[in-house]
C-alpha atoms as a PDB file:
ATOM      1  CA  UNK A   1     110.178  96.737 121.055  1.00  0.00           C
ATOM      2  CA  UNK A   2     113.678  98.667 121.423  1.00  0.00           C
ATOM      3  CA  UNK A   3     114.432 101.669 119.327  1.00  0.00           C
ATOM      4  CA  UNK A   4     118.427 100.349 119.418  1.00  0.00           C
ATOM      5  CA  UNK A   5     119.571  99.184 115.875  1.00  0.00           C
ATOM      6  CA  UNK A   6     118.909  95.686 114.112  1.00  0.00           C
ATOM      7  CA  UNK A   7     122.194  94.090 113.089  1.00  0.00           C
ATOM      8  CA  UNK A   8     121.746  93.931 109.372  1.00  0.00           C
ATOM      9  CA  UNK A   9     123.556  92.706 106.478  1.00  0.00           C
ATOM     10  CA  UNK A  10     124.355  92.916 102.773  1.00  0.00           C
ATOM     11  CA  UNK A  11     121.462  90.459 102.131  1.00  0.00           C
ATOM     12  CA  UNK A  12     119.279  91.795 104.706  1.00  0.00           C
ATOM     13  CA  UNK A  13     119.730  95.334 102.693  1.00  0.00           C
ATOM     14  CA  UNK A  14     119.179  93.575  99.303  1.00  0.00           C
ATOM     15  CA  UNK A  15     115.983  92.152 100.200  1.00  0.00           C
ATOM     16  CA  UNK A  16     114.389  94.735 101.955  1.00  0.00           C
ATOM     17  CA  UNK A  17     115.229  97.264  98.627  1.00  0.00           C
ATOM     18  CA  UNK A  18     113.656  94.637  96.729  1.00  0.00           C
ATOM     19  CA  UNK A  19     110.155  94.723  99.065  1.00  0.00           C
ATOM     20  CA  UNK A  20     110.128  98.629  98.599  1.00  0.00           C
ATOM     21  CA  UNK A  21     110.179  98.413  95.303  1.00  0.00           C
ATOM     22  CA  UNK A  22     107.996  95.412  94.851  1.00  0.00           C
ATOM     23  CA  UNK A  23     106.187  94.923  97.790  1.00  0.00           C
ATOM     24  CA  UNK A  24     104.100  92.125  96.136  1.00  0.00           C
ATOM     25  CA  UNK A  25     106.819  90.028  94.570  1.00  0.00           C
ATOM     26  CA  UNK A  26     106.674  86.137  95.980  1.00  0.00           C
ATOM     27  CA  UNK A  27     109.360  85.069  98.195  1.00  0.00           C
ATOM     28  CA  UNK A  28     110.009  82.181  94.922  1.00  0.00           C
ATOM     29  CA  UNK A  29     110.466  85.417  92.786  1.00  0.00           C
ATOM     30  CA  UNK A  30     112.545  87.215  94.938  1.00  0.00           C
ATOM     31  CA  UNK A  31     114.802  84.546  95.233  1.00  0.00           C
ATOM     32  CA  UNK A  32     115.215  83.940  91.762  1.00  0.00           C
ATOM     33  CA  UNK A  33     115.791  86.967  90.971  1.00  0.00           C
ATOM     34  CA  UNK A  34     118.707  87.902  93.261  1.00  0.00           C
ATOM     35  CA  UNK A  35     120.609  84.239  93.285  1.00  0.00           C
ATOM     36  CA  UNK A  36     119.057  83.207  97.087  1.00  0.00           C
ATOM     37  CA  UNK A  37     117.429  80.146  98.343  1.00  0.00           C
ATOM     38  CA  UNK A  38     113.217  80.783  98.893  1.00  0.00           C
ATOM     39  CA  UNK A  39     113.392  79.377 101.949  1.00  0.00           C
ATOM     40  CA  UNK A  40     116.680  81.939 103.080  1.00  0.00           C
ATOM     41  CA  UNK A  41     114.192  84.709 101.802  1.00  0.00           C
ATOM     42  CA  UNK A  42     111.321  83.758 103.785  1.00  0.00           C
ATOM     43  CA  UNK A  43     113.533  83.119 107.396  1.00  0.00           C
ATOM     44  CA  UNK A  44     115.379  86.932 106.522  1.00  0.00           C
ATOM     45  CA  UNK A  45     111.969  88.225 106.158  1.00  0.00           C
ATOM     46  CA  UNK A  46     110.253  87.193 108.717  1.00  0.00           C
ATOM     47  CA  UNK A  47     113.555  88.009 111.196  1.00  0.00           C
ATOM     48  CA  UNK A  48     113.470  91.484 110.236  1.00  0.00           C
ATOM     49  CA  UNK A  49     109.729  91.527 110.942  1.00  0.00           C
ATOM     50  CA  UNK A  50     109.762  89.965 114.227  1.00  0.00           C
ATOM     51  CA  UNK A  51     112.543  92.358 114.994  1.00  0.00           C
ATOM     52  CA  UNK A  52     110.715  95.873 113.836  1.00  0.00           C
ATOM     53  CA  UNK A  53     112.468  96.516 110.619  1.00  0.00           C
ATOM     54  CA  UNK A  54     109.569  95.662 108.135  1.00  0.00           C
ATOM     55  CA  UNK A  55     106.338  96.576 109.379  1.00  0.00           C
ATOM     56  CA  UNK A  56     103.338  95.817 107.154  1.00  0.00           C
ATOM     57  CA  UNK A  57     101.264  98.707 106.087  1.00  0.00           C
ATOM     58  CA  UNK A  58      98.875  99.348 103.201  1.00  0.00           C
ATOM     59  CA  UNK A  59      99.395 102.058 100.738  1.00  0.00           C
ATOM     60  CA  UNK A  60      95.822 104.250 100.156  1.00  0.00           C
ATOM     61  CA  UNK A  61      95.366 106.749  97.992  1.00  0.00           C
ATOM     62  CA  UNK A  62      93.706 109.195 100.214  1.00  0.00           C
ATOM     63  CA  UNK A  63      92.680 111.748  96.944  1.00  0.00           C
ATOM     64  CA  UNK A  64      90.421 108.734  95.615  1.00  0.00           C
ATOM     65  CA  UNK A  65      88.574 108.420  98.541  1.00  0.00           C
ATOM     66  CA  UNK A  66      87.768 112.161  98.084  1.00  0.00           C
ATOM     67  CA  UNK A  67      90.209 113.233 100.823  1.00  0.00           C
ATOM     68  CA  UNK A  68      92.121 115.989  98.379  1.00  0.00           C
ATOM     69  CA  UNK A  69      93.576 118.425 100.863  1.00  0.00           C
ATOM     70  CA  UNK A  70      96.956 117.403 102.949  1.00  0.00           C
ATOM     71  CA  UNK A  71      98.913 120.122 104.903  1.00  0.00           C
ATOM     72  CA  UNK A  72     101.999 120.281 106.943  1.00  0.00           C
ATOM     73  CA  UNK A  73     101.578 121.991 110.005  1.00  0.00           C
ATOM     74  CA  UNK A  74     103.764 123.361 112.523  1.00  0.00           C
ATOM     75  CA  UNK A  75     103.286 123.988 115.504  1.00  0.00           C
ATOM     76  CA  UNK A  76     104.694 125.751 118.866  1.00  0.00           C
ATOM     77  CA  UNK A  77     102.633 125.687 122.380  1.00  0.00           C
ATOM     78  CA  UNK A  78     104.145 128.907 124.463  1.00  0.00           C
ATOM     79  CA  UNK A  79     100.560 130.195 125.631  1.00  0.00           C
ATOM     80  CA  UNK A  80     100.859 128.769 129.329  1.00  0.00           C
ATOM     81  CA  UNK A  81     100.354 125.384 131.230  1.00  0.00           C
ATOM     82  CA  UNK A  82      98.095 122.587 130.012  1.00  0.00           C
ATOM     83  CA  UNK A  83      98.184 123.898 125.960  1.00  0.00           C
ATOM     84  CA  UNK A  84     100.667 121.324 125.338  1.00  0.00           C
ATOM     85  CA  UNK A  85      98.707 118.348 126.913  1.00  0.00           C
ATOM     86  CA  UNK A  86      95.542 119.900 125.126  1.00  0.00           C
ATOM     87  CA  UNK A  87      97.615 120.255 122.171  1.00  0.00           C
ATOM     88  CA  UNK A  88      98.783 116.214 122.341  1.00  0.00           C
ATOM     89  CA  UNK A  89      95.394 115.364 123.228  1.00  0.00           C
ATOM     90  CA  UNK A  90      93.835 116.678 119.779  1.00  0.00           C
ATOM     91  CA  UNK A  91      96.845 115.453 118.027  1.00  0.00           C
ATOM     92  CA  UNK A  92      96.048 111.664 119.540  1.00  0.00           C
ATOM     93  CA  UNK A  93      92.476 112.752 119.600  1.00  0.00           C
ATOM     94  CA  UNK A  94      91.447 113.701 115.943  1.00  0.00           C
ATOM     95  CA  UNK A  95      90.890 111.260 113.082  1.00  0.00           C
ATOM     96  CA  UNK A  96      92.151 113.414 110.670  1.00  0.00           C
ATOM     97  CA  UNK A  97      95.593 114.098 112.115  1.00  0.00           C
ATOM     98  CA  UNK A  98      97.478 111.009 110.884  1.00  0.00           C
ATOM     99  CA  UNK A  99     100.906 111.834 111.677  1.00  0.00           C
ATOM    100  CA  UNK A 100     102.246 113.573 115.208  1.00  0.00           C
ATOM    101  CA  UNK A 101     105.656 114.538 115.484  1.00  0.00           C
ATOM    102  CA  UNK A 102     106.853 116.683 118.960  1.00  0.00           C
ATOM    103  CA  UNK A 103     110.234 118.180 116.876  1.00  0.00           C
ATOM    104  CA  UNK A 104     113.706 120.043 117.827  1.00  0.00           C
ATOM    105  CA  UNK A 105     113.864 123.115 115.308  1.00  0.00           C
ATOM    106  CA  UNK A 106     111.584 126.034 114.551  1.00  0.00           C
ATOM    107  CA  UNK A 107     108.519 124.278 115.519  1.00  0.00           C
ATOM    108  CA  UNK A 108     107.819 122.295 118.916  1.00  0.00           C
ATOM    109  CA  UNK A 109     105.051 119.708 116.775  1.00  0.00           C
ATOM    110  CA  UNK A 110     104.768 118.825 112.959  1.00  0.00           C
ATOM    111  CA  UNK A 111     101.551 117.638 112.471  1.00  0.00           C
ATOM    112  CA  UNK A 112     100.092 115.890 109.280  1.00  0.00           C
ATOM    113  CA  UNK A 113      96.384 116.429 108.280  1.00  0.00           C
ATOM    114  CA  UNK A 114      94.344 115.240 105.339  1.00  0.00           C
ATOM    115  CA  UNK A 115      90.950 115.824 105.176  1.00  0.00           C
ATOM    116  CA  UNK A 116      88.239 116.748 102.352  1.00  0.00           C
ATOM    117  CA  UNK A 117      89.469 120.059 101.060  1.00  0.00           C
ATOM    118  CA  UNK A 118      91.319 123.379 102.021  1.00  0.00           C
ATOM    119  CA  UNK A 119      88.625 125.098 103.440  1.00  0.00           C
ATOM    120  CA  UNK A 120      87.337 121.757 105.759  1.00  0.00           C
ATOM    121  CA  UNK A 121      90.906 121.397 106.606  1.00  0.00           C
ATOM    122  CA  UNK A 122      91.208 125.203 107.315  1.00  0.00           C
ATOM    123  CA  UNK A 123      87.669 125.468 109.186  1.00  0.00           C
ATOM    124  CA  UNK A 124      88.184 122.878 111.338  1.00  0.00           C
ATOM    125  CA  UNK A 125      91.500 120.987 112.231  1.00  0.00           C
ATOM    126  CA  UNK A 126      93.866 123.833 111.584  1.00  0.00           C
ATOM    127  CA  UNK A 127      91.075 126.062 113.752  1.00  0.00           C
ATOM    128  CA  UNK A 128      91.264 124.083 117.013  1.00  0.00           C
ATOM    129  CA  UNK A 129      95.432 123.718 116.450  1.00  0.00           C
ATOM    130  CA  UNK A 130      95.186 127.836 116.142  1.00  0.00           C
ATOM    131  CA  UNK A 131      93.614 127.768 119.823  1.00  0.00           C
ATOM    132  CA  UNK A 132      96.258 125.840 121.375  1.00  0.00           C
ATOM    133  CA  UNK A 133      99.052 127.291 119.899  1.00  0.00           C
ATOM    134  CA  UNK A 134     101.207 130.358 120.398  1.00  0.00           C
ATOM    135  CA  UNK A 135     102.604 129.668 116.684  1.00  0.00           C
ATOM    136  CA  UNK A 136     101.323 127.975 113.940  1.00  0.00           C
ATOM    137  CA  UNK A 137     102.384 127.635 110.231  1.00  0.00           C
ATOM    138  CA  UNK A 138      99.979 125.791 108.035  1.00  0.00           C
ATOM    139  CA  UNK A 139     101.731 124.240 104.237  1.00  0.00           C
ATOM    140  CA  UNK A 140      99.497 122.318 101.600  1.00  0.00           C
ATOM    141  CA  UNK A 141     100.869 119.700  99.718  1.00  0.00           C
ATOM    142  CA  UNK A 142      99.930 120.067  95.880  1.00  0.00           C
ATOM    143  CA  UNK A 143     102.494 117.725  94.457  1.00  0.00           C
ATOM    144  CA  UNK A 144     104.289 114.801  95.520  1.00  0.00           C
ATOM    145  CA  UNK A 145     107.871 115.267  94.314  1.00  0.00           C
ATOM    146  CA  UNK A 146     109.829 112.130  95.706  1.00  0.00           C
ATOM    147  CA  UNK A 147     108.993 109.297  98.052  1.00  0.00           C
ATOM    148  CA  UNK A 148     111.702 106.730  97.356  1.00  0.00           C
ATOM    149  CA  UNK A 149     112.914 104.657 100.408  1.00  0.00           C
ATOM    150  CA  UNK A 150     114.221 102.123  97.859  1.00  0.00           C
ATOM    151  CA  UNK A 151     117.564 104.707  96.770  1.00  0.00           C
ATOM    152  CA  UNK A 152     118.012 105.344 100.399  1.00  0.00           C
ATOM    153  CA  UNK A 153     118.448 101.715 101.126  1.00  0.00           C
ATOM    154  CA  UNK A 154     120.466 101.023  98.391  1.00  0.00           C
ATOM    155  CA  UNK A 155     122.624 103.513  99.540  1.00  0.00           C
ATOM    156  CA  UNK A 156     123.027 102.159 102.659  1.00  0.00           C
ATOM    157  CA  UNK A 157     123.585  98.997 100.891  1.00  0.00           C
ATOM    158  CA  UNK A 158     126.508 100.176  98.585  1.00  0.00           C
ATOM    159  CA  UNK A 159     128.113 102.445 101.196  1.00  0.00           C
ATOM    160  CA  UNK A 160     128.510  99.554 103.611  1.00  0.00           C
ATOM    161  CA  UNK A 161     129.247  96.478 101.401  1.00  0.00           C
ATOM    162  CA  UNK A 162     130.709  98.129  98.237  1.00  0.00           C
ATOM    163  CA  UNK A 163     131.433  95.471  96.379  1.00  0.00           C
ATOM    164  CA  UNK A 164     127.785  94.998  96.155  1.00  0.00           C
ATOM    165  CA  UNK A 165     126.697  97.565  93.426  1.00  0.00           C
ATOM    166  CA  UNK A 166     126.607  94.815  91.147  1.00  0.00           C
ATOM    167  CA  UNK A 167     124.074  92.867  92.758  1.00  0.00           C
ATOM    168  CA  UNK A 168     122.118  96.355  92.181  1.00  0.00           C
ATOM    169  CA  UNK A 169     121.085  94.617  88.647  1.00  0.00           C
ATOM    170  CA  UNK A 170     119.423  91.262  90.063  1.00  0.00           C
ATOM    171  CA  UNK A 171     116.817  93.784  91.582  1.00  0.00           C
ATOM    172  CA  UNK A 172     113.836  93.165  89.529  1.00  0.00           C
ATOM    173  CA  UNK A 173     112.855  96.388  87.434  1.00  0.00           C
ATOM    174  CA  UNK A 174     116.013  98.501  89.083  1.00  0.00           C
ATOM    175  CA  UNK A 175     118.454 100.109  86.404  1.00  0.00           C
ATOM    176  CA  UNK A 176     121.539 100.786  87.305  1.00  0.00           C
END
């Protein structure tokens, strides 16, 4: 799979809004709802699948599965040859590291944990990052403020076709 972009259009844009915001809406639904043809839906959906756009991916609630405790953590690796291998190897390595990022900016990783609670978190995952890095800055996330990928692609949406901020409206449950 190529990291180059997809060639996508107004419709392409439209529908994949739509799927953020309503990931379980039927393709009959969907195409109801915004003036399409179901069987336009289904052959736009699964191109932008079988080209990397939409990925399928299950939501969890990590806090109801008694996994309360996510932190940010950055990272820098300055102490001396093999810490950054050692360093990638725990990031691949450990369950509890779900998200891996090697960054320009103030830190050389950014590293997402979630585990139990502070103090497992603290004891144990941030510990063995502390012994492979020169650097380390550890932040706790107590309250999701925003995680809206729908607005960003309706952005894209309206900034490219203009004209289309009144098809905003046929999005089911979207005010405008």
């Amino acid at each position: 799979m190529s990291d180059k972009a997809v060639e996508i259009d107004e419709i392409d844009l439209l529908l994949l809004e739509t799927l953020v915001r309503h990931p379980s809406l039927t393709y009959k639904k969907m195409a109801e709802s915004l003036g399409l043809d179901q069987r336009t839906v289904a052959k736009r959906i699964k191109r932008l699948t079988m080209e990397g756009v939409m990925k399928s991916i299950i939501e969890v609630d990590w806090s109801k599965l008694g996994l309360g405790a996510t932190a940010y953590v950055g990272a820098t690796t300055a102490k001396g040859i093999g810490y950054g291998q050692k360093l990638n190897d725990l990031v691949r390595d450990e369950p509890r590291i779900v998200k891996g990022y090697e960054t320009l900016g103030t830190y050389q990783y950014l590293i997402k944990v979630i585990d139990t609670d502070i103090y497992k978190l603290r004891d144990s995952v941030v510990r063995d990052l502390d012994l492979l890095a020169s650097e380390l800055t550890t932040s706790l996330a107590t309250k999701n403020l925003k995680e809206d990928y729908g607005s960003l692609l309706r952005y894209l949406r309206e900034t490219k076709y203009p004209r289309s901020r009144s098809r905003s409206e046929s999005i089911p449950g979207r005010e405008t």
